[in-house]
N, C-alpha and C. Protein backbone atom coordinates (compact mmCIF):
# COMPACT_ATOMS: atom_id res chain seq x y z
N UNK A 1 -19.00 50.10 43.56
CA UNK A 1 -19.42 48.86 42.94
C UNK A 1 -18.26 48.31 42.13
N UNK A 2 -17.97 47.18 42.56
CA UNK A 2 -17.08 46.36 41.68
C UNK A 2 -17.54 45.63 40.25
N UNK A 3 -17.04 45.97 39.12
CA UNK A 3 -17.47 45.04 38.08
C UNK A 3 -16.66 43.74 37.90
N UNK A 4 -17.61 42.75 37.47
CA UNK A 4 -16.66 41.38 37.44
C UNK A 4 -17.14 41.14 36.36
N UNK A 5 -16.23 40.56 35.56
CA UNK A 5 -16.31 39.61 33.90
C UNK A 5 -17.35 38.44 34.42
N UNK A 6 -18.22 38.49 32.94
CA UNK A 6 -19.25 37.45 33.00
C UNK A 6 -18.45 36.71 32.38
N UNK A 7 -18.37 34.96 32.59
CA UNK A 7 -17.82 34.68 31.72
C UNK A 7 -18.43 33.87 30.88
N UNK A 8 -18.36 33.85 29.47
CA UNK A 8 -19.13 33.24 28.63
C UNK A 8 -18.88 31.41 28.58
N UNK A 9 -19.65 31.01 28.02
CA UNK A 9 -19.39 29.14 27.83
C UNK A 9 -18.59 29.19 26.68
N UNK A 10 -17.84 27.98 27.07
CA UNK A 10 -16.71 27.39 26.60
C UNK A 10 -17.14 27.61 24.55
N UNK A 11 -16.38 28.06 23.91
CA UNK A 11 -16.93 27.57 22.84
C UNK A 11 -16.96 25.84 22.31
N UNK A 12 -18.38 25.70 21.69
CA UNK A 12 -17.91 23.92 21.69
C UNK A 12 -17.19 24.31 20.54
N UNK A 13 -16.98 22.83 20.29
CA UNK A 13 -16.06 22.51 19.26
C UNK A 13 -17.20 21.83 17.58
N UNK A 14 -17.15 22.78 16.55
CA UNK A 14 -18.00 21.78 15.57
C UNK A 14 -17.52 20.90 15.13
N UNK A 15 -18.44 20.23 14.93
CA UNK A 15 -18.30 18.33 13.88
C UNK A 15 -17.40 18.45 12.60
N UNK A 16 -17.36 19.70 12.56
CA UNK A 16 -17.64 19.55 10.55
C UNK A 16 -16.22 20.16 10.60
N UNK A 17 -15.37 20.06 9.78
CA UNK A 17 -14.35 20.90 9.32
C UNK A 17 -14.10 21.36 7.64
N UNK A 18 -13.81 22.40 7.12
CA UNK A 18 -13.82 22.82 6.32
C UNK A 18 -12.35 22.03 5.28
N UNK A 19 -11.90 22.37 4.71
CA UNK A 19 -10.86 21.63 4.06
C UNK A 19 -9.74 22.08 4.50
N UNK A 20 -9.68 23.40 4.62
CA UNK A 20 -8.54 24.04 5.54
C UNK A 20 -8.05 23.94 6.68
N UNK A 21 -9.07 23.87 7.39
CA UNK A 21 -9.13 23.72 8.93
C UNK A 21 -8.77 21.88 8.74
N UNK A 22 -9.00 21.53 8.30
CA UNK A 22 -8.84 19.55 8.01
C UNK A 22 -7.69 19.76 7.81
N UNK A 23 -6.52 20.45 6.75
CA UNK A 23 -5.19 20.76 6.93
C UNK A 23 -4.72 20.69 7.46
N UNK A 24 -4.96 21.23 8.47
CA UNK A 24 -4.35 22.53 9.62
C UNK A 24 -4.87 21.21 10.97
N UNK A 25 -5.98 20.71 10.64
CA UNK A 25 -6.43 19.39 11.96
C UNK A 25 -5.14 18.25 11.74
N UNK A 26 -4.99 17.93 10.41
CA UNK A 26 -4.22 16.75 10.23
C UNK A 26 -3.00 16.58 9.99
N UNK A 27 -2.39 18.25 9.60
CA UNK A 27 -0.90 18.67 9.00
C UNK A 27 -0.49 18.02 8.05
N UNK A 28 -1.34 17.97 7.22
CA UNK A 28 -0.90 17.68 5.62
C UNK A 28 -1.38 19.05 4.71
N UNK A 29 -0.92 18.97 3.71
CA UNK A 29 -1.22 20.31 2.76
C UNK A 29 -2.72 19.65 1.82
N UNK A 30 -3.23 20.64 1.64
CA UNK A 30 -4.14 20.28 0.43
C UNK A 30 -4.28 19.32 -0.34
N UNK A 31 -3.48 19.23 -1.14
CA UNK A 31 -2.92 18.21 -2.33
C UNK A 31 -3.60 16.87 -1.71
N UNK A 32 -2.60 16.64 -0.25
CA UNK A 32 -2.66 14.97 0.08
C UNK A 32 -4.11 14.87 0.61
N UNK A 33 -4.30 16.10 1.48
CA UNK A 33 -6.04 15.75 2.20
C UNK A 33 -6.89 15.58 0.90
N UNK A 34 -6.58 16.21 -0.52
CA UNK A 34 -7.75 15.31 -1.33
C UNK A 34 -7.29 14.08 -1.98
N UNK A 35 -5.87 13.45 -1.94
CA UNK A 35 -5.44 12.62 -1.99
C UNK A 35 -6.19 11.15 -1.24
N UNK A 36 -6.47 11.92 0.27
CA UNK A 36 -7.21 10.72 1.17
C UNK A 36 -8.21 10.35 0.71
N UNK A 37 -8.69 11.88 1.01
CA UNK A 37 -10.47 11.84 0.16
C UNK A 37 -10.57 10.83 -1.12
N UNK A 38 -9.99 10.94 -2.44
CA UNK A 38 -9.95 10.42 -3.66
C UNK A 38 -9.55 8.73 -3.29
N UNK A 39 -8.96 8.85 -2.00
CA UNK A 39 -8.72 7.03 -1.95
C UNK A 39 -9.64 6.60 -0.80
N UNK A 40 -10.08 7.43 -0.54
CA UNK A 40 -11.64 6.43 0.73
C UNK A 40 -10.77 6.41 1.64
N UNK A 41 -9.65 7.13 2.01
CA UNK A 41 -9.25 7.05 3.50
C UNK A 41 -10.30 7.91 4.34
N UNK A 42 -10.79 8.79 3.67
CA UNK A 42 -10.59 10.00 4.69
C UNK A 42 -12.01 10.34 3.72
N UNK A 43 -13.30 10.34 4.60
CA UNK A 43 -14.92 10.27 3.44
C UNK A 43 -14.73 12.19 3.76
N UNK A 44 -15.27 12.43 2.57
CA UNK A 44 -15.60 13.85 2.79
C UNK A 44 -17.21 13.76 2.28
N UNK A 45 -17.73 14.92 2.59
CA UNK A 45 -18.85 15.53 2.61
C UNK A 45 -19.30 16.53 1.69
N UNK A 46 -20.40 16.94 1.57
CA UNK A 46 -20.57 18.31 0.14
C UNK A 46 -21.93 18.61 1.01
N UNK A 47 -21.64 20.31 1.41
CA UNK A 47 -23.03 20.93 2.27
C UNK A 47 -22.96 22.11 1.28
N UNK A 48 -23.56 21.97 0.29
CA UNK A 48 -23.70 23.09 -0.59
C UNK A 48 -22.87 22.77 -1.65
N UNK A 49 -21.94 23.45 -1.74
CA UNK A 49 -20.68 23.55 -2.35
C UNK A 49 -19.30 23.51 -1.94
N UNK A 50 -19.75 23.59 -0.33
CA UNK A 50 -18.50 23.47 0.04
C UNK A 50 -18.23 21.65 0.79
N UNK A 51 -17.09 21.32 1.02
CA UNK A 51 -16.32 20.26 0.92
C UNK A 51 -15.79 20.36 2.59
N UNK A 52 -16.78 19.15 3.22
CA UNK A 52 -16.49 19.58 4.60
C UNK A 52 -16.13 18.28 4.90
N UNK A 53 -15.19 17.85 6.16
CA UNK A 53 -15.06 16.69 6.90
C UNK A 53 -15.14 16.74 8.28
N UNK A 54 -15.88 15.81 8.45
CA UNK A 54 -16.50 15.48 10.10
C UNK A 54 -14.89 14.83 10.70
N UNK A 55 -15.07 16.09 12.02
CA UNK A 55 -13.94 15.69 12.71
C UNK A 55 -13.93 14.29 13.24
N UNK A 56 -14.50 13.50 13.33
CA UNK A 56 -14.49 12.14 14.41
C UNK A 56 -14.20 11.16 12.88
N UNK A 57 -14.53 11.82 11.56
CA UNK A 57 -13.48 11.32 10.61
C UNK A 57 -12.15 11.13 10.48
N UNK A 58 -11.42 12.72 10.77
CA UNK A 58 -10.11 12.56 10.40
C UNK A 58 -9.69 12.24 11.98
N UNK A 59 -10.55 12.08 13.16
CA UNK A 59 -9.87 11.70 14.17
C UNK A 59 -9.95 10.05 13.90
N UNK A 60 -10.59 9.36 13.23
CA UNK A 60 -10.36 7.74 13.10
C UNK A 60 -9.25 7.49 12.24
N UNK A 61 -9.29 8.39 11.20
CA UNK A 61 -7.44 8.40 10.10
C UNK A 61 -6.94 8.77 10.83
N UNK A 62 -6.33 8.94 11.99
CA UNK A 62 -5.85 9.16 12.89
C UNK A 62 -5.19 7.97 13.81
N UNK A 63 -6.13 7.39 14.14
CA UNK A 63 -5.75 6.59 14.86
C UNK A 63 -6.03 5.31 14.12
N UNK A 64 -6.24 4.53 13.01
CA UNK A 64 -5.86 3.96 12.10
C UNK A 64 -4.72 4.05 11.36
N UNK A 65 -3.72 5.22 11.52
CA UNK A 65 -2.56 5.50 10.82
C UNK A 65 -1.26 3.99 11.44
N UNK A 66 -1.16 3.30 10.44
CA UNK A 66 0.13 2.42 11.16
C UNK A 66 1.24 2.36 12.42
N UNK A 67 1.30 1.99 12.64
CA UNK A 67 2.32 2.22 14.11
C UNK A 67 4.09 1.51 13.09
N UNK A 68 4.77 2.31 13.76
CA UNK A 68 6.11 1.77 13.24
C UNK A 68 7.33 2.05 14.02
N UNK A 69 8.13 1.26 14.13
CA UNK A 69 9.32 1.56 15.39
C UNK A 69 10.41 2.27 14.84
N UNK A 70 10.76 3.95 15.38
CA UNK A 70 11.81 4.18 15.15
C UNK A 70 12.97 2.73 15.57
N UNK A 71 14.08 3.27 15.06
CA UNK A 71 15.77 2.47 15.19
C UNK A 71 16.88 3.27 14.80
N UNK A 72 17.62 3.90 15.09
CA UNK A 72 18.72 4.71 14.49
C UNK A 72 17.99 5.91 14.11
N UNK A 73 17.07 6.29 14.00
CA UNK A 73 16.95 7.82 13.83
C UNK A 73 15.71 7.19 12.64
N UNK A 74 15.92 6.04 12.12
CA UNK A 74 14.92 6.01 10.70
C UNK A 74 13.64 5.18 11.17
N UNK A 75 12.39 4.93 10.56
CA UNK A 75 11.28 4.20 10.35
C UNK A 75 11.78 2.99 9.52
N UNK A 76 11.39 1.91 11.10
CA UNK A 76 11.37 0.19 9.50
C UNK A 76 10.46 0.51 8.27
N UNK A 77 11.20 0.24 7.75
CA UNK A 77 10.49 -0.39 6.61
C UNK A 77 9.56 1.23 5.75
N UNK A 78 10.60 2.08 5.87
CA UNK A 78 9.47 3.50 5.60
C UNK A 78 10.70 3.86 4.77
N UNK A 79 11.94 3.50 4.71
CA UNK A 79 13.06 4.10 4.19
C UNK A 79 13.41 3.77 2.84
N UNK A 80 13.96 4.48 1.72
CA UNK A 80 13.59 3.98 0.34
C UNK A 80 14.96 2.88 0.32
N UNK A 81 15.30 1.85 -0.62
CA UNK A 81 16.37 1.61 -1.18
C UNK A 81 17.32 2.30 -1.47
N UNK A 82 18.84 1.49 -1.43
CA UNK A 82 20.04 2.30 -1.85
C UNK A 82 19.28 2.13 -3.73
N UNK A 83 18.85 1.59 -4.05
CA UNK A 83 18.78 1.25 -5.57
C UNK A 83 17.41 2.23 -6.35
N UNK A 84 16.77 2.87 -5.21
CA UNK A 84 16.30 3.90 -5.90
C UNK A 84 17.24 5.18 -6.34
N UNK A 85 16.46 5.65 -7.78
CA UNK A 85 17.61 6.79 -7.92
C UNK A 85 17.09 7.93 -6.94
N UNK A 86 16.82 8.50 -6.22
CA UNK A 86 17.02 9.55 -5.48
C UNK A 86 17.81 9.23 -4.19
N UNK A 87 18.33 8.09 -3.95
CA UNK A 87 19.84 7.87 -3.34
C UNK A 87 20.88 7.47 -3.95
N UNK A 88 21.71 8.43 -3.27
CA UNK A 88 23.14 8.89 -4.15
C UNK A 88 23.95 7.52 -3.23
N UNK A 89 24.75 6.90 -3.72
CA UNK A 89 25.49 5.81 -2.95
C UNK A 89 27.07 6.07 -3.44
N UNK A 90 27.77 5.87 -2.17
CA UNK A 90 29.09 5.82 -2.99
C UNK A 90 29.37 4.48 -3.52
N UNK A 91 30.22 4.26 -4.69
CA UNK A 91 30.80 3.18 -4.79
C UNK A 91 32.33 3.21 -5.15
């Protein structure tokens, strides 16, 4: 008798993401994902005590995120001034 692997169903995927896993979904650190949250980008949720976000949330901050054209290696209009101080300029 041959044994063959049953194979189980796909795991789905849940709605909800935890704050970590929202991290780790969006590749920002902590800090900024409650950054979103605190500015109504990004609605979070409270199921108990814990602090959850519905994925088809951070998948719309997602695709609401601005579009912008690289040029030379930089983002228009994303690049600071020579006249801020954290650029060093020669003169």
């Amino acid at each position: 008798m041959i044994n063959t692997a049953i194979s189980s169903p796909p795991a789905s995927v849940s709605p909800l993401l935890s704050v970590a896993e929202a991290c780790e979904y969006l590749k920002v650190r902590k800090s900024f994902l409650y950054v979103l949250i605190g500015s109504g980008d990004l609605p979070a949720r409270k199921l108990g005590a814990r602090t959850v976000i519905l994925r088809s949330d951070a998948d719309n901050l997602i695709e609401n995120l601005p579009q912008t054209r690289i040029h030379d290696g930089r983002a228009e209009g994303g690049g600071r001034a020579p006249s801020d101080p954290g650029i060093r300029t020669e003169e």
